[in-house]
PDB file of N, CA and C in Angstrom:
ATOM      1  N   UNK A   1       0.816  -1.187   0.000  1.00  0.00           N
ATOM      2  CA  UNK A   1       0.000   0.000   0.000  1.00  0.00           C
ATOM      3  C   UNK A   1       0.859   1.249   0.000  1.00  0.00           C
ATOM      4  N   UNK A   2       0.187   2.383  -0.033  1.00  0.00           N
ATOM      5  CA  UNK A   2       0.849   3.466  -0.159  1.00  0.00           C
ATOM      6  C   UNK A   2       0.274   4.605   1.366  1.00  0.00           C
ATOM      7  N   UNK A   3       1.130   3.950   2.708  1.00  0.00           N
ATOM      8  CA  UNK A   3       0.581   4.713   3.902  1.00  0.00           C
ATOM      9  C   UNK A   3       1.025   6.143   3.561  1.00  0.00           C
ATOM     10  N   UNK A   4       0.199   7.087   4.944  1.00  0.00           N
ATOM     11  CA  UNK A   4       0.042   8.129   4.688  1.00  0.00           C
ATOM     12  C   UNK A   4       0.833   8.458   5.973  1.00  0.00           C
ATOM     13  N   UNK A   5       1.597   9.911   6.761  1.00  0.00           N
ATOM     14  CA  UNK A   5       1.891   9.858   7.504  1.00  0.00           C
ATOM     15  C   UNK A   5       2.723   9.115   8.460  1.00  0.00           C
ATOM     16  N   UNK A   6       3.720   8.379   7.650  1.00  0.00           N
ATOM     17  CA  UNK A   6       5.072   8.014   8.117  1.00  0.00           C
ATOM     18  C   UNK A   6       6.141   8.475   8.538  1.00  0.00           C
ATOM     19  N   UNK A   7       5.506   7.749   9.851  1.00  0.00           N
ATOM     20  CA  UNK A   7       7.402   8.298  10.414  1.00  0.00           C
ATOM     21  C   UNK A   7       8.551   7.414  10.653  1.00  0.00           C
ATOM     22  N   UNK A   8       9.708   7.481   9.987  1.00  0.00           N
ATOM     23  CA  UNK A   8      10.763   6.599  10.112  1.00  0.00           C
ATOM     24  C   UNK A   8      11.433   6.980  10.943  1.00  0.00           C
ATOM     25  N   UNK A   9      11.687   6.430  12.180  1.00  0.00           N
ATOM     26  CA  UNK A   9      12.479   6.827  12.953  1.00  0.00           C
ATOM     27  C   UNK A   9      13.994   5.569  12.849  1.00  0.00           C
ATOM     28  N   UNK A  10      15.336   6.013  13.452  1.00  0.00           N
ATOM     29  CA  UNK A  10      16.213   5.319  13.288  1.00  0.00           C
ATOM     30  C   UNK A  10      17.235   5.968  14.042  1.00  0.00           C
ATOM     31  N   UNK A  11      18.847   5.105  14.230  1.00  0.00           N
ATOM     32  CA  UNK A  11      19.462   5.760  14.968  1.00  0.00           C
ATOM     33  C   UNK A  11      20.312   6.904  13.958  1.00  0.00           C
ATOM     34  N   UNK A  12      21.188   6.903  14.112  1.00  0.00           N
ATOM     35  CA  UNK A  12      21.839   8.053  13.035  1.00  0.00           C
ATOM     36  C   UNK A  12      22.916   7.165  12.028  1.00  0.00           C
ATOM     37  N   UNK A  13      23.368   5.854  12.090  1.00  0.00           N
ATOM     38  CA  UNK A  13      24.213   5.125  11.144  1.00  0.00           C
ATOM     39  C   UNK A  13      23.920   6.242   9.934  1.00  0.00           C
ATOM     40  N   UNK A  14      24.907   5.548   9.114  1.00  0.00           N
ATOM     41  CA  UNK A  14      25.331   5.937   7.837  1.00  0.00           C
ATOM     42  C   UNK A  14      24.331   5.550   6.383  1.00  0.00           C
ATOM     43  N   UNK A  15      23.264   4.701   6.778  1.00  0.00           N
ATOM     44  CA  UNK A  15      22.959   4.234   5.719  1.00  0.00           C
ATOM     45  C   UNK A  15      21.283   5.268   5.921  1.00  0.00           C
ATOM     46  N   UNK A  16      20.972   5.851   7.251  1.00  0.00           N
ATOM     47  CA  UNK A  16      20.038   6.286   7.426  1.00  0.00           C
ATOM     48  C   UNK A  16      20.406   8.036   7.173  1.00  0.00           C
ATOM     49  N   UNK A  17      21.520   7.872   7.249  1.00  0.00           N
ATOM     50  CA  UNK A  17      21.820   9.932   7.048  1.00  0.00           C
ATOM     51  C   UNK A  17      22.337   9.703   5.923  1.00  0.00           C
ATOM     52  N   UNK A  18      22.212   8.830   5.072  1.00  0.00           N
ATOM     53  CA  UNK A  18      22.629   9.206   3.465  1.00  0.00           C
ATOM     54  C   UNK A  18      21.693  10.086   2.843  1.00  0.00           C
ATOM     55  N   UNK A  19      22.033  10.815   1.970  1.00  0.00           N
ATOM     56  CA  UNK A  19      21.399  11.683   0.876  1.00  0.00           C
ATOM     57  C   UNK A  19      20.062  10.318   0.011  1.00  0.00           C
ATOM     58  N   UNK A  20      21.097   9.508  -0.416  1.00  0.00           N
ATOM     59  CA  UNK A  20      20.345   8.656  -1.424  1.00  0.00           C
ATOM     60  C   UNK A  20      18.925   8.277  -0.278  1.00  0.00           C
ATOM     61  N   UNK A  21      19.371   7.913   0.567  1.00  0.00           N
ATOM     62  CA  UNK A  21      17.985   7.463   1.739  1.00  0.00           C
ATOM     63  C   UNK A  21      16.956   8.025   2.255  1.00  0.00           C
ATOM     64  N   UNK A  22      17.745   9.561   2.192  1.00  0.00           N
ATOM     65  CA  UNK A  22      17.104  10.625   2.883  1.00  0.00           C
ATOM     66  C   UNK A  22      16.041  10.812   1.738  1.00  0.00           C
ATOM     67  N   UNK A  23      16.481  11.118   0.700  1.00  0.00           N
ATOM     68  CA  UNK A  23      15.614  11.567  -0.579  1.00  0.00           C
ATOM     69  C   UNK A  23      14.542  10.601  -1.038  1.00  0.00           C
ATOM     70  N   UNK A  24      15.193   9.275  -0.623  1.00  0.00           N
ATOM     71  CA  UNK A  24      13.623   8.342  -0.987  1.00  0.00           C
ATOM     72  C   UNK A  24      12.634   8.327  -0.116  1.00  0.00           C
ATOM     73  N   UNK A  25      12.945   8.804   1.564  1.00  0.00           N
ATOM     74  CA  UNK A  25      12.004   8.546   2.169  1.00  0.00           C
ATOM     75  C   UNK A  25      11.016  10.059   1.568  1.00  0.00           C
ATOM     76  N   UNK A  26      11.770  11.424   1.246  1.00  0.00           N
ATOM     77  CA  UNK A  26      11.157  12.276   0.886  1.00  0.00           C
ATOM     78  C   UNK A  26      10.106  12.084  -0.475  1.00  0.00           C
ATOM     79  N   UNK A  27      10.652  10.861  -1.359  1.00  0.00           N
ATOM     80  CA  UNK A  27      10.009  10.893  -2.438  1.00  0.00           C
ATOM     81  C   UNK A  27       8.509  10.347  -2.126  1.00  0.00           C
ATOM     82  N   UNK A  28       8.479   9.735  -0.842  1.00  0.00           N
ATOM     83  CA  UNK A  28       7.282   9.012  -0.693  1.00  0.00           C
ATOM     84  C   UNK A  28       6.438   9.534   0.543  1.00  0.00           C
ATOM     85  N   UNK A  29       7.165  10.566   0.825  1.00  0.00           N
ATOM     86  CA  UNK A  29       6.409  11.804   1.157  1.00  0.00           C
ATOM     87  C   UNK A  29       6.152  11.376   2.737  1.00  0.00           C
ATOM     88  N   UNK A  30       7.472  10.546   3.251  1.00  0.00           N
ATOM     89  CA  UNK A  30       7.721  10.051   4.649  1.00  0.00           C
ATOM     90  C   UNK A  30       8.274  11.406   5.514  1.00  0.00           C
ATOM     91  N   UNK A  31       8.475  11.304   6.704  1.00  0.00           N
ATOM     92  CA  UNK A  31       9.077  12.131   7.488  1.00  0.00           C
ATOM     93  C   UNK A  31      10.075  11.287   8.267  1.00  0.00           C
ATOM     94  N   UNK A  32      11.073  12.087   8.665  1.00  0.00           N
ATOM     95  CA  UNK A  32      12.499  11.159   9.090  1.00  0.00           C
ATOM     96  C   UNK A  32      12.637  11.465  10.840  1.00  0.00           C
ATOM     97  N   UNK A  33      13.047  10.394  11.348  1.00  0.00           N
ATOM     98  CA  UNK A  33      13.537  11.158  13.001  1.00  0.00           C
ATOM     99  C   UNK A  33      14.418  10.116  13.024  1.00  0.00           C
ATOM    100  N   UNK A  34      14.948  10.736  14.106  1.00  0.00           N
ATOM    101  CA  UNK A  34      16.429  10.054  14.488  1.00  0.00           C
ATOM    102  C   UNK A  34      16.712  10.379  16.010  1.00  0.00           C
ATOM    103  N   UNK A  35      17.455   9.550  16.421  1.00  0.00           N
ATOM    104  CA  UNK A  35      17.677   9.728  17.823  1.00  0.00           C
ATOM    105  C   UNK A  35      18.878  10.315  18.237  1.00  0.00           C
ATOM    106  N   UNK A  36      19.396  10.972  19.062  1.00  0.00           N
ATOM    107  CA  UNK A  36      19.981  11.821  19.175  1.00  0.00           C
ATOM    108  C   UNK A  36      21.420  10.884  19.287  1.00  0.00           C
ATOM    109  N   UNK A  37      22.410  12.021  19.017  1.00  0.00           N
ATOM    110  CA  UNK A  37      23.907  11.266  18.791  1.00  0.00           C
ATOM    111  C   UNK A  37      24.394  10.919  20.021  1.00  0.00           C
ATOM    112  N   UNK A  38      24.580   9.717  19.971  1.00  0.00           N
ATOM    113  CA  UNK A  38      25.272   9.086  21.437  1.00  0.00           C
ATOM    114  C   UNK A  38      24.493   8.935  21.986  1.00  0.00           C
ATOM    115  N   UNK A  39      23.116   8.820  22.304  1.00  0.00           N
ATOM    116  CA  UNK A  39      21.952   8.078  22.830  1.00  0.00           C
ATOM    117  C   UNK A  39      20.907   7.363  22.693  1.00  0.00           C
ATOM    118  N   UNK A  40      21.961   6.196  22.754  1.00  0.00           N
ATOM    119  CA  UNK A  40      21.458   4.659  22.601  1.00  0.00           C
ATOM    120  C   UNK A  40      20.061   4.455  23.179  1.00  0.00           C
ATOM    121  N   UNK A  41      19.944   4.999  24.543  1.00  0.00           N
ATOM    122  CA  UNK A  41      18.471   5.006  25.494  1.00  0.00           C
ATOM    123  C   UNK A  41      17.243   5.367  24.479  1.00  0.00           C
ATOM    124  N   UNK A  42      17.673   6.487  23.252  1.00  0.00           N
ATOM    125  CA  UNK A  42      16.249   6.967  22.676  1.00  0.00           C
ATOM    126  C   UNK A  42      15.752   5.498  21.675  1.00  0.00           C
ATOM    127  N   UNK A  43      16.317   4.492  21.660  1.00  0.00           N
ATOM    128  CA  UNK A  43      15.581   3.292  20.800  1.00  0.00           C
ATOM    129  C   UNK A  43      15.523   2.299  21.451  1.00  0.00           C
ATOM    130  N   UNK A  44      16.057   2.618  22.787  1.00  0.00           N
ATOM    131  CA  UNK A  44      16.364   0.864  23.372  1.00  0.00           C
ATOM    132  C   UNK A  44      14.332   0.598  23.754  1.00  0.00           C
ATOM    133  N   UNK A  45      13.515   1.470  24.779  1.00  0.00           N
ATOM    134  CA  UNK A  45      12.178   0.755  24.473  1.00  0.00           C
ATOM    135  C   UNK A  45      11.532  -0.070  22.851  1.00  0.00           C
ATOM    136  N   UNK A  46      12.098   0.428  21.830  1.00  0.00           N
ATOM    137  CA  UNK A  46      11.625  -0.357  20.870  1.00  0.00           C
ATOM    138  C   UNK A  46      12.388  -1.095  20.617  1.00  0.00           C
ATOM    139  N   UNK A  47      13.560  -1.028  20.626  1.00  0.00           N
ATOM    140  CA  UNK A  47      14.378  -1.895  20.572  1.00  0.00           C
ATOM    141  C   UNK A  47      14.423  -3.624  21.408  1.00  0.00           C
ATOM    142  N   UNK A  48      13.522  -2.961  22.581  1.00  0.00           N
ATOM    143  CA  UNK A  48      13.806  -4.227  23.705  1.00  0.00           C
ATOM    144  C   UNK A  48      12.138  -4.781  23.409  1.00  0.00           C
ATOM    145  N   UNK A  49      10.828  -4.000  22.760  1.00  0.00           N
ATOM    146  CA  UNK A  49      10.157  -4.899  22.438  1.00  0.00           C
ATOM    147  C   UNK A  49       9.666  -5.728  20.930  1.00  0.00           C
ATOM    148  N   UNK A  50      10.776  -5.099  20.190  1.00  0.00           N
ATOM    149  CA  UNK A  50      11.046  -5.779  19.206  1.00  0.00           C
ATOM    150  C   UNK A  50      11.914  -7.389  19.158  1.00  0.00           C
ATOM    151  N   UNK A  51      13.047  -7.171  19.698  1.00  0.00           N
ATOM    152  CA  UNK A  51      14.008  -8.313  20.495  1.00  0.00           C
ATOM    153  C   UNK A  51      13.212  -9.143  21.050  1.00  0.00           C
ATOM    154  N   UNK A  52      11.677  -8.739  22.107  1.00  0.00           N
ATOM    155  CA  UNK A  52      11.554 -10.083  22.972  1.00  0.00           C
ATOM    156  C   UNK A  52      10.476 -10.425  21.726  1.00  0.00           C
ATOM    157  N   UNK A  53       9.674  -9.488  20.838  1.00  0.00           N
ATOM    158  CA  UNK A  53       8.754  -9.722  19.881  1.00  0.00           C
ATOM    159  C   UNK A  53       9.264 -11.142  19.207  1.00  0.00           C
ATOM    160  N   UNK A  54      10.012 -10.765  18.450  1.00  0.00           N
ATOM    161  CA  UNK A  54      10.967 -12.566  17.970  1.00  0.00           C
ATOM    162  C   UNK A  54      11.587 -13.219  18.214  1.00  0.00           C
ATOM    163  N   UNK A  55      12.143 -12.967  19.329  1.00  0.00           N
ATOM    164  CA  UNK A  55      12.551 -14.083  20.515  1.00  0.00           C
ATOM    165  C   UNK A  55      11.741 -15.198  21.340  1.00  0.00           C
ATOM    166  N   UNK A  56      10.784 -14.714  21.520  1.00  0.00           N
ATOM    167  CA  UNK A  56       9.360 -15.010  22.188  1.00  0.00           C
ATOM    168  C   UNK A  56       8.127 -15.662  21.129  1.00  0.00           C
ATOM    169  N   UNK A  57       7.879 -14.854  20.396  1.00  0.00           N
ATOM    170  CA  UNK A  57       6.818 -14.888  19.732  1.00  0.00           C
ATOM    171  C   UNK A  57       6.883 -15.529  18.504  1.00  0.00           C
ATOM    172  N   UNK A  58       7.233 -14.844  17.489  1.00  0.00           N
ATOM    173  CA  UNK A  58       7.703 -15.218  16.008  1.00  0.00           C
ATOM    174  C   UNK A  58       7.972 -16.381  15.713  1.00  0.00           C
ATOM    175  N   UNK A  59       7.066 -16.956  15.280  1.00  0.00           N
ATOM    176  CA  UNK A  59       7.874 -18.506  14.524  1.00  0.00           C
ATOM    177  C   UNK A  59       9.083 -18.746  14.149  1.00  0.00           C
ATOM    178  N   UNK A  60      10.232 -19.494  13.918  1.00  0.00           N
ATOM    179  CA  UNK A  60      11.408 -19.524  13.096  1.00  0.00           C
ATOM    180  C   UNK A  60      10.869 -19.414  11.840  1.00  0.00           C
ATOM    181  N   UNK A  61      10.095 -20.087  11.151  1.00  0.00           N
ATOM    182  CA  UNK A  61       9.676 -20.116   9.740  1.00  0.00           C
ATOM    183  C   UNK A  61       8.524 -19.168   9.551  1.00  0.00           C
ATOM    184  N   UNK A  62       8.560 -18.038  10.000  1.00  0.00           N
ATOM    185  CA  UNK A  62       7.817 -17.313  10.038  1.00  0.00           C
ATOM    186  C   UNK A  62       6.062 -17.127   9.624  1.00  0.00           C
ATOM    187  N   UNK A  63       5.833 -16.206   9.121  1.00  0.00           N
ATOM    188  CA  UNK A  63       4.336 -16.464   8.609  1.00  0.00           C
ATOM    189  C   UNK A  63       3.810 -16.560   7.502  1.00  0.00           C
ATOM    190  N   UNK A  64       2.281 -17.623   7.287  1.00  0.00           N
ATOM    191  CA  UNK A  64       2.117 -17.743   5.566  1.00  0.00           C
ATOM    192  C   UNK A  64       1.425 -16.755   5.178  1.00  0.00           C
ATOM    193  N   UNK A  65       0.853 -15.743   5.968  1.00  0.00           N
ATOM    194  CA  UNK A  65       0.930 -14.522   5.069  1.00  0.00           C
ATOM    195  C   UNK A  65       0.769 -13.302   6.229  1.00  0.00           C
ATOM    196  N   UNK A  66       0.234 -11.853   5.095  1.00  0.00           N
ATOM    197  CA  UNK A  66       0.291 -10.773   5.770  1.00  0.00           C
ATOM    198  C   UNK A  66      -0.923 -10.478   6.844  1.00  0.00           C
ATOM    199  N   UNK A  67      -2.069 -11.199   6.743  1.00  0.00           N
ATOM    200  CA  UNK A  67      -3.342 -11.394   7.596  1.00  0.00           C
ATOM    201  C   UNK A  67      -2.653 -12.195   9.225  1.00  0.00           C
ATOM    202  N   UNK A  68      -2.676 -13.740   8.787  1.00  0.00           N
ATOM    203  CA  UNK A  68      -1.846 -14.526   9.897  1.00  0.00           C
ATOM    204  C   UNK A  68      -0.801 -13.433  10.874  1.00  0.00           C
ATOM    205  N   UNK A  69       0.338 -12.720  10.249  1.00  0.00           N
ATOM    206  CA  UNK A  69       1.198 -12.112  10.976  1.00  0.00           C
ATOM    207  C   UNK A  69       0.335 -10.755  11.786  1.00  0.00           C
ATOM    208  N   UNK A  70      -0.229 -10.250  10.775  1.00  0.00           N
ATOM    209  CA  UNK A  70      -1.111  -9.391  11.607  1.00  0.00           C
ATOM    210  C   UNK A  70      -1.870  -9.709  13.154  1.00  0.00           C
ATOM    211  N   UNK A  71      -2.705 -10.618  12.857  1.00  0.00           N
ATOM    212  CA  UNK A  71      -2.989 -11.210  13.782  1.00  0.00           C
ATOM    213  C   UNK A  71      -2.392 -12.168  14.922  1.00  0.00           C
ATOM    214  N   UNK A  72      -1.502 -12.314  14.892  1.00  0.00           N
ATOM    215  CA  UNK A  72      -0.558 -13.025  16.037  1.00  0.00           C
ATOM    216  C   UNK A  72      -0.012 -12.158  16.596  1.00  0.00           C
ATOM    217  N   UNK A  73       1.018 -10.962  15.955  1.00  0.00           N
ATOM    218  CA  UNK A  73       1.350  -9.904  16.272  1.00  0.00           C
ATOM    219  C   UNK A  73       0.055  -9.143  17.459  1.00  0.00           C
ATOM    220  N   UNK A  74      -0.603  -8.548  17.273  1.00  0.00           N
ATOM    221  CA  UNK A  74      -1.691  -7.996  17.735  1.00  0.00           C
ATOM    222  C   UNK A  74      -1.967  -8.916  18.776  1.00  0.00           C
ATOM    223  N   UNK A  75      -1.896 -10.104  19.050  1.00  0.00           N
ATOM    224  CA  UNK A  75      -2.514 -10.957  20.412  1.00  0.00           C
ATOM    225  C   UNK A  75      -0.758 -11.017  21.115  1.00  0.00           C
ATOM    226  N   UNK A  76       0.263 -11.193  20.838  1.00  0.00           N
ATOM    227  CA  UNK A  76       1.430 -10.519  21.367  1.00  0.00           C
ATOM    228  C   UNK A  76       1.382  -9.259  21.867  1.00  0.00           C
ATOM    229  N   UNK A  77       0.837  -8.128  20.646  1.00  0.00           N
ATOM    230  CA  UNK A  77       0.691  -6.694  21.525  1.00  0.00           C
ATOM    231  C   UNK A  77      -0.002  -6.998  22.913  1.00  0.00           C
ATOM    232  N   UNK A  78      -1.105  -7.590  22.870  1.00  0.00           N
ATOM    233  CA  UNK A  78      -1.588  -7.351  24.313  1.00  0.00           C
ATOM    234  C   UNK A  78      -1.339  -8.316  24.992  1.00  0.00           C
ATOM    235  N   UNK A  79      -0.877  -9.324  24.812  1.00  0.00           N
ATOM    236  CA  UNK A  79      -0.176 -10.139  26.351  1.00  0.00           C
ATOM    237  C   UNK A  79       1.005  -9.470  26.723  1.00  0.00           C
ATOM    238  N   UNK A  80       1.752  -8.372  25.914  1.00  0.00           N
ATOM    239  CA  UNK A  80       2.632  -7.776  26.452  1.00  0.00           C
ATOM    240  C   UNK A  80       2.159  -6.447  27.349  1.00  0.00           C
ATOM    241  N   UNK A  81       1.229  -5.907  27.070  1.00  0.00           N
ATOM    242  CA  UNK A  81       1.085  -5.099  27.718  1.00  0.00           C
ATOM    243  C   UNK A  81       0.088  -5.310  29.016  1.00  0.00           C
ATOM    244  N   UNK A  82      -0.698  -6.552  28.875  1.00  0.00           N
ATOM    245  CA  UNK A  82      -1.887  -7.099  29.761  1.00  0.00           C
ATOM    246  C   UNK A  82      -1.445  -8.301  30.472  1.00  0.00           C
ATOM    247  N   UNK A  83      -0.111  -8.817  30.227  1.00  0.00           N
ATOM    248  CA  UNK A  83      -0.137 -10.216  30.734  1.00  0.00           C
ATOM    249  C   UNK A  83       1.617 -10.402  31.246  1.00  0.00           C
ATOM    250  N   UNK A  84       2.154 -10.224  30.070  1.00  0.00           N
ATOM    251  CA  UNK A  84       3.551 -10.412  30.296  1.00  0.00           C
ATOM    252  C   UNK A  84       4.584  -9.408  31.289  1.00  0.00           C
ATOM    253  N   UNK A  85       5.203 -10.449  32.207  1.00  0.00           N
ATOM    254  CA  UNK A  85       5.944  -8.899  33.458  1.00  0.00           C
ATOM    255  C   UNK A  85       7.458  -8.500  32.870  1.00  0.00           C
ATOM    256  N   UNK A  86       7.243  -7.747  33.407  1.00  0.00           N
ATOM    257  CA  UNK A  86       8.364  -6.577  33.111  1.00  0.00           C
ATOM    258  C   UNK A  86       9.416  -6.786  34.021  1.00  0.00           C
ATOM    259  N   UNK A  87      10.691  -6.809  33.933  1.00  0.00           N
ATOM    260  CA  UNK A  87      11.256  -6.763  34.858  1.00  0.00           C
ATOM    261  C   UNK A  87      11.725  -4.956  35.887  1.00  0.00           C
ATOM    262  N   UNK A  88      11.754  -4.054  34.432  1.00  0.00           N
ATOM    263  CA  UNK A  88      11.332  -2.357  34.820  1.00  0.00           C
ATOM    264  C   UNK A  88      10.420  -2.332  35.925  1.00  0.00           C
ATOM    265  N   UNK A  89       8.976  -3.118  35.825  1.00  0.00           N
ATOM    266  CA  UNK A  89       8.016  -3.096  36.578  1.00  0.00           C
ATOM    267  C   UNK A  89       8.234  -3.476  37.909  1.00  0.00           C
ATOM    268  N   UNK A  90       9.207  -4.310  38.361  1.00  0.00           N
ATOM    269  CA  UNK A  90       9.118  -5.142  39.350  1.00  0.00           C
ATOM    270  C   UNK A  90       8.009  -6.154  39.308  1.00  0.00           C
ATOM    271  N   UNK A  91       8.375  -6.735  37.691  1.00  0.00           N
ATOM    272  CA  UNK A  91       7.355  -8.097  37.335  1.00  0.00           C
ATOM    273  C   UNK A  91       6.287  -7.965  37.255  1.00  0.00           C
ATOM    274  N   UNK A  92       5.864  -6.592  37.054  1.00  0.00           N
ATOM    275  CA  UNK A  92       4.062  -6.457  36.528  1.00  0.00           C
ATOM    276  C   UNK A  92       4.113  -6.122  35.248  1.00  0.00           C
ATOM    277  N   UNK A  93       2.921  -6.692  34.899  1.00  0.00           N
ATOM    278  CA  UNK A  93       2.652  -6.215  33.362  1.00  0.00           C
ATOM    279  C   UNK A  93       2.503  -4.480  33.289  1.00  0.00           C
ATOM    280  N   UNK A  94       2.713  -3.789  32.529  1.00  0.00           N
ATOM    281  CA  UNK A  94       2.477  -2.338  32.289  1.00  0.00           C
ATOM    282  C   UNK A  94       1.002  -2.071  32.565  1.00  0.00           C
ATOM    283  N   UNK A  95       0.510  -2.801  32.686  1.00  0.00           N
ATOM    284  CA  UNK A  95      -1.502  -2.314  32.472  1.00  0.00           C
ATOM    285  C   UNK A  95      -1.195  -2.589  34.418  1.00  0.00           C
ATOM    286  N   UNK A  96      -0.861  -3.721  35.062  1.00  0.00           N
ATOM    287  CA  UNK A  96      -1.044  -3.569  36.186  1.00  0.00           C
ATOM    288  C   UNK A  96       0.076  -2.790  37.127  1.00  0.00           C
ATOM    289  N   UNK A  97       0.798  -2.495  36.361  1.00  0.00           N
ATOM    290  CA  UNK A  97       1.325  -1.326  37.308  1.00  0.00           C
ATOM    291  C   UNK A  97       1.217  -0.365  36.776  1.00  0.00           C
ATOM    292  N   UNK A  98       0.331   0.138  35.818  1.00  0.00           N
ATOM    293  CA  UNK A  98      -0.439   1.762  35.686  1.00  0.00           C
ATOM    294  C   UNK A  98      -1.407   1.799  37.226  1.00  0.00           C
ATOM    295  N   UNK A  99      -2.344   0.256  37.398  1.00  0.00           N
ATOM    296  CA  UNK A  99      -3.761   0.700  38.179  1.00  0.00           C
ATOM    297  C   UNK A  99      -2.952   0.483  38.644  1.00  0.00           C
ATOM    298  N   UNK A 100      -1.920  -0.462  39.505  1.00  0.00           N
ATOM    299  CA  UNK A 100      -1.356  -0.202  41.321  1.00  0.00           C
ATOM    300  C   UNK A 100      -0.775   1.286  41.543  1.00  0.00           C
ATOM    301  N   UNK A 101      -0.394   1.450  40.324  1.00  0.00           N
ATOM    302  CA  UNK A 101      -0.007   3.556  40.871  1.00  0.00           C
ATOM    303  C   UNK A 101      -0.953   4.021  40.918  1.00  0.00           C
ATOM    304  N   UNK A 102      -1.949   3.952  40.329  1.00  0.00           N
ATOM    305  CA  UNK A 102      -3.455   4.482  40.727  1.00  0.00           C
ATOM    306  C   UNK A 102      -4.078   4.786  41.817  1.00  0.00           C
TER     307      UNK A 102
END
């Protein structure tokens, strides 16, 4: 498809501050962010639920199509945020240590 309102975010490597890269994300009418130089911290949350995303979750032989992945993905989103503990948390899921600060 052709989304609307993209944002690519990334760290600052070389292949993401190229001209040639920069200009395609412009051709498709993306917007660019980047995390600041020397701070690793601004990607590590996606970073760390991407990592347990296919570590955890993801098949090795991945999925037979783009529906299937959708949907597995999406029941991962919320056992991570409704079920699975955190160790940040002191082992609560994010949904139950929003209401215990409550």
């Amino acid at each position: 498809g052709h989304p609307k309102d993209v944002l690519f975010h990334s760290d600052q490597g070389c292949q993401y501050t190229s001209h040639k890269f920069r200009n395609e994300l412009l051709e498709h009418g993306h917007r660019q962010s980047m995390s600041r130089k020397g701070e690793c911290w601004d990607n590590a949350p996606m970073e760390r639920f991407f990592g347990s995303l296919k570590s955890e979750w993801v098949p090795e032989t991945g999925y037979d199509s783009e529906h299937e992945a959708r949907v597995d993905v999406q029941r991962y989103v919320t056992r991570y945020n409704t079920i699975r503990p955190h160790s940040y948390n002191d082992y609560w899921s994010p949904i139950a240590r929003e209401k215990r600060a409550a």
